[in-house]
Protein backbone atom coordinates (compact mmCIF):
# COMPACT_ATOMS: atom_id res chain seq x y z
CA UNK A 1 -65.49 4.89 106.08
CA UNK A 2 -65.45 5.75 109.87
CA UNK A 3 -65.45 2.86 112.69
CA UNK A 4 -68.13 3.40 114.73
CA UNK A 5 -68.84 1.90 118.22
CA UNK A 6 -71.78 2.43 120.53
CA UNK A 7 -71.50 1.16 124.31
CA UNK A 8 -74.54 0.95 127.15
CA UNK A 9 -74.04 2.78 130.00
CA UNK A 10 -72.39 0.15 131.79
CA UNK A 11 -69.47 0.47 128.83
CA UNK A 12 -70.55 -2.82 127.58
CA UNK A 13 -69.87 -2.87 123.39
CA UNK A 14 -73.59 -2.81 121.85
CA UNK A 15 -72.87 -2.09 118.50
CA UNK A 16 -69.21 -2.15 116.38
CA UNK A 17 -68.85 -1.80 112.40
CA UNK A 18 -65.92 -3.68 110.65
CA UNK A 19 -63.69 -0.47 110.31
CA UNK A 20 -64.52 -0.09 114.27
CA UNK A 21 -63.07 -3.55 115.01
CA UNK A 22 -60.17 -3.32 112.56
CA UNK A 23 -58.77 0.51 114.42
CA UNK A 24 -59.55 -0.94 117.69
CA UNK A 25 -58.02 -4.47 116.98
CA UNK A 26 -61.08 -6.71 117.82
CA UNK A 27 -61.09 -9.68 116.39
CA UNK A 28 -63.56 -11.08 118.28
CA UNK A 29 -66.68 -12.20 116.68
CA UNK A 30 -68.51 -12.37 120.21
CA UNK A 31 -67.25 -9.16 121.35
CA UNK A 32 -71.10 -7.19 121.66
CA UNK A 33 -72.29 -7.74 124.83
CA UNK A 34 -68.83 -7.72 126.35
CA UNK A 35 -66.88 -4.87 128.76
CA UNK A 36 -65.09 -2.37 126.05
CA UNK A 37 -62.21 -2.64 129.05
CA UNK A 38 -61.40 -6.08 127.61
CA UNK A 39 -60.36 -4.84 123.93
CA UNK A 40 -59.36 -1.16 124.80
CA UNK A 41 -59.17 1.28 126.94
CA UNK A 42 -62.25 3.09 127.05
CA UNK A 43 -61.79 6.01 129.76
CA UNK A 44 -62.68 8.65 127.33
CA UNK A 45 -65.99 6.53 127.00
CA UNK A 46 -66.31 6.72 130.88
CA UNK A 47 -66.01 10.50 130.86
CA UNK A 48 -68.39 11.53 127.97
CA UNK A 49 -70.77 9.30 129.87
CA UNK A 50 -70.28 10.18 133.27
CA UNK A 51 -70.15 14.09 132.05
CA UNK A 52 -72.98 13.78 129.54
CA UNK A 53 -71.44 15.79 126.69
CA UNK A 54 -69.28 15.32 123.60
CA UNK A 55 -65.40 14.31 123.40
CA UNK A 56 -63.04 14.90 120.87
CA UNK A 57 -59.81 12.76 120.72
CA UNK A 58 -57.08 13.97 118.61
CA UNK A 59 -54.46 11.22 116.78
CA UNK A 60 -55.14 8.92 119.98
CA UNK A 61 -52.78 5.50 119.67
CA UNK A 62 -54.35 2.46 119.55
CA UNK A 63 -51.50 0.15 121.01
CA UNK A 64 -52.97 -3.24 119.71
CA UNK A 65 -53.04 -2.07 116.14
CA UNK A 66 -50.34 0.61 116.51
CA UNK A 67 -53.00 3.00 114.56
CA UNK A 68 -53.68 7.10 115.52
CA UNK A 69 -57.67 7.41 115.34
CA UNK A 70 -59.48 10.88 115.69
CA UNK A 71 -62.27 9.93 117.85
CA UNK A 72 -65.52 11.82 118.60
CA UNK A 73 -67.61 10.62 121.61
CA UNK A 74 -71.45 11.26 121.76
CA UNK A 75 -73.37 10.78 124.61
CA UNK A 76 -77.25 10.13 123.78
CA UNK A 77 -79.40 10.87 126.75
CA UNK A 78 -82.68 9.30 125.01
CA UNK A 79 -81.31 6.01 124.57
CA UNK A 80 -78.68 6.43 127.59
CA UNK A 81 -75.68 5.23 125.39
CA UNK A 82 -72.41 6.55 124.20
CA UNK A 83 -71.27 5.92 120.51
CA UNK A 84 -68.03 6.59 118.79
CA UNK A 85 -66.94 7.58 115.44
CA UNK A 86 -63.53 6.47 114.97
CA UNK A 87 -61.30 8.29 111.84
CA UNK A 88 -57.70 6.96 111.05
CA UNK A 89 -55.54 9.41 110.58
CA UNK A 90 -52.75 7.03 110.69
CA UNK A 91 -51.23 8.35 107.60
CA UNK A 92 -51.20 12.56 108.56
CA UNK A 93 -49.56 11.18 111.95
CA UNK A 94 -46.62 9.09 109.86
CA UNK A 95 -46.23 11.62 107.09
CA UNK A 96 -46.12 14.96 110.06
CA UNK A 97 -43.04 11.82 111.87
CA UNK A 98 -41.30 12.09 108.68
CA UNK A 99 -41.89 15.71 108.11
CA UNK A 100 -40.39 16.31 111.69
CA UNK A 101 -37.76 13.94 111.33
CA UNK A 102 -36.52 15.51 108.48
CA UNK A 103 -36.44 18.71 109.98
CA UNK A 104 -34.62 17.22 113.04
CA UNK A 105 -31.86 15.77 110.90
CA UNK A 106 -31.87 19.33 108.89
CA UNK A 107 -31.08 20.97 112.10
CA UNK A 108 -28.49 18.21 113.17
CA UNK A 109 -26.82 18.85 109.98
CA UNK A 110 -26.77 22.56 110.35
CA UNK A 111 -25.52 22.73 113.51
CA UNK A 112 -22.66 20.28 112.71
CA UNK A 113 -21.86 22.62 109.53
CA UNK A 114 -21.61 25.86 111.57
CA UNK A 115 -19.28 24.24 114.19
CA UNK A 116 -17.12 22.75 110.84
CA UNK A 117 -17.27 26.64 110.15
CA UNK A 118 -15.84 27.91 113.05
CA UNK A 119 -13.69 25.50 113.70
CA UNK A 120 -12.26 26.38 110.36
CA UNK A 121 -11.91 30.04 111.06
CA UNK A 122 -10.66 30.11 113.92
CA UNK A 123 -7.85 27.59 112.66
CA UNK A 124 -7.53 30.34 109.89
CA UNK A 125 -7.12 33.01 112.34
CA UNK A 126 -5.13 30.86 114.17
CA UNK A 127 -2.54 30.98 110.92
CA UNK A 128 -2.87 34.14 110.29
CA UNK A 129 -1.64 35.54 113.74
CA UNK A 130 1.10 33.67 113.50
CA UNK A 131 2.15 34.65 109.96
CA UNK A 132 1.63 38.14 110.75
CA UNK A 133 3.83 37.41 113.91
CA UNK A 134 6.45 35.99 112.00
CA UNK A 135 6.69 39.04 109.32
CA UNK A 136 6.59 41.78 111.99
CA UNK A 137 9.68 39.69 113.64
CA UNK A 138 11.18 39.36 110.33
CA UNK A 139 10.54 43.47 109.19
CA UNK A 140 12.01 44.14 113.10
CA UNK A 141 15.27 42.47 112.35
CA UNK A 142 15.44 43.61 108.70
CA UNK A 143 14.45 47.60 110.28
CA UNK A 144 17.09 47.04 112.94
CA UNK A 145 20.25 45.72 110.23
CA UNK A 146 18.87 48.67 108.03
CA UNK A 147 19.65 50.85 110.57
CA UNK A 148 22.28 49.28 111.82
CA UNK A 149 24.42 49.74 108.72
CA UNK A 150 23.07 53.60 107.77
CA UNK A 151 24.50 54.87 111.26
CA UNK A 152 27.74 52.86 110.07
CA UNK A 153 27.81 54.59 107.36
């Protein structure tokens, strides 16, 4: 069920359902009648009003309850108020955190791999020069007593 909220043009609360008060975080049983300003920010209110057309909030943070709400402003010139539906999409927003965290700490891992990799090759390279250093001294000396001893001989 949707919260749904529906504020005079002044952007005092005239209506609020119980799904409305739990996303927004207003506990308070007197709160029709009162500024929306004193429970939550309600700019995005002020401009559907002010512009007289419809608003559409995507995955908007409530700080007070710490809940993402899709929220769809209305502006209804007959009865010059603005109302609110209010969807929580808390859940999609936490499970696309973990999704991306996940990926992040995929990457992290990946890039610490590929640096293990070079690191590792070049250390291999590394060895491998110097072996093949080592033999062509060793196959010098061994050329140079080789011929040494055949122009003795």
């Amino acid at each position: 069920m949707p919260g749904i909220i529906v504020l005079d043009s002044e952007l005092n609360i005239q209506e609020i359902n119980n799904k409305g008060r739990e996303l927004l975080g207003i506990d308070d049983p007197n709160a029709k009648g009162r500024p929306a300003a004193d429970f939550f920010s309600p700019i995005d209110f002020y401009n559907a009003y002010t512009q007289k057309k419809h608003i559409s909030c995507k995955q908007t943070l409530i700080p007070t309850t710490g809940k993402y709400v899709d929220i769809s402003i209305n502006y209804l010139a007959g009865q010059n108020v603005i109302f609110g539906i209010l969807k929580d999409v808390t859940d999609t927003v936490d499970y696309e955190n973990r999704i991306m965290k996940v990926k992040m700490e995929t990457l992290t891992t990946t890039d610490e791999v590929i640096k293990k990799q070079m690191r590792v090759a070049q250390e291999i390279a590394s060895l491998l020069g110097e072996t093949t250093a080592e033999t062509k001294v060793a196959l010098l000396k061994l050329k140079k007593t080789l011929t040494e001893e055949n122009k003795k001989n």
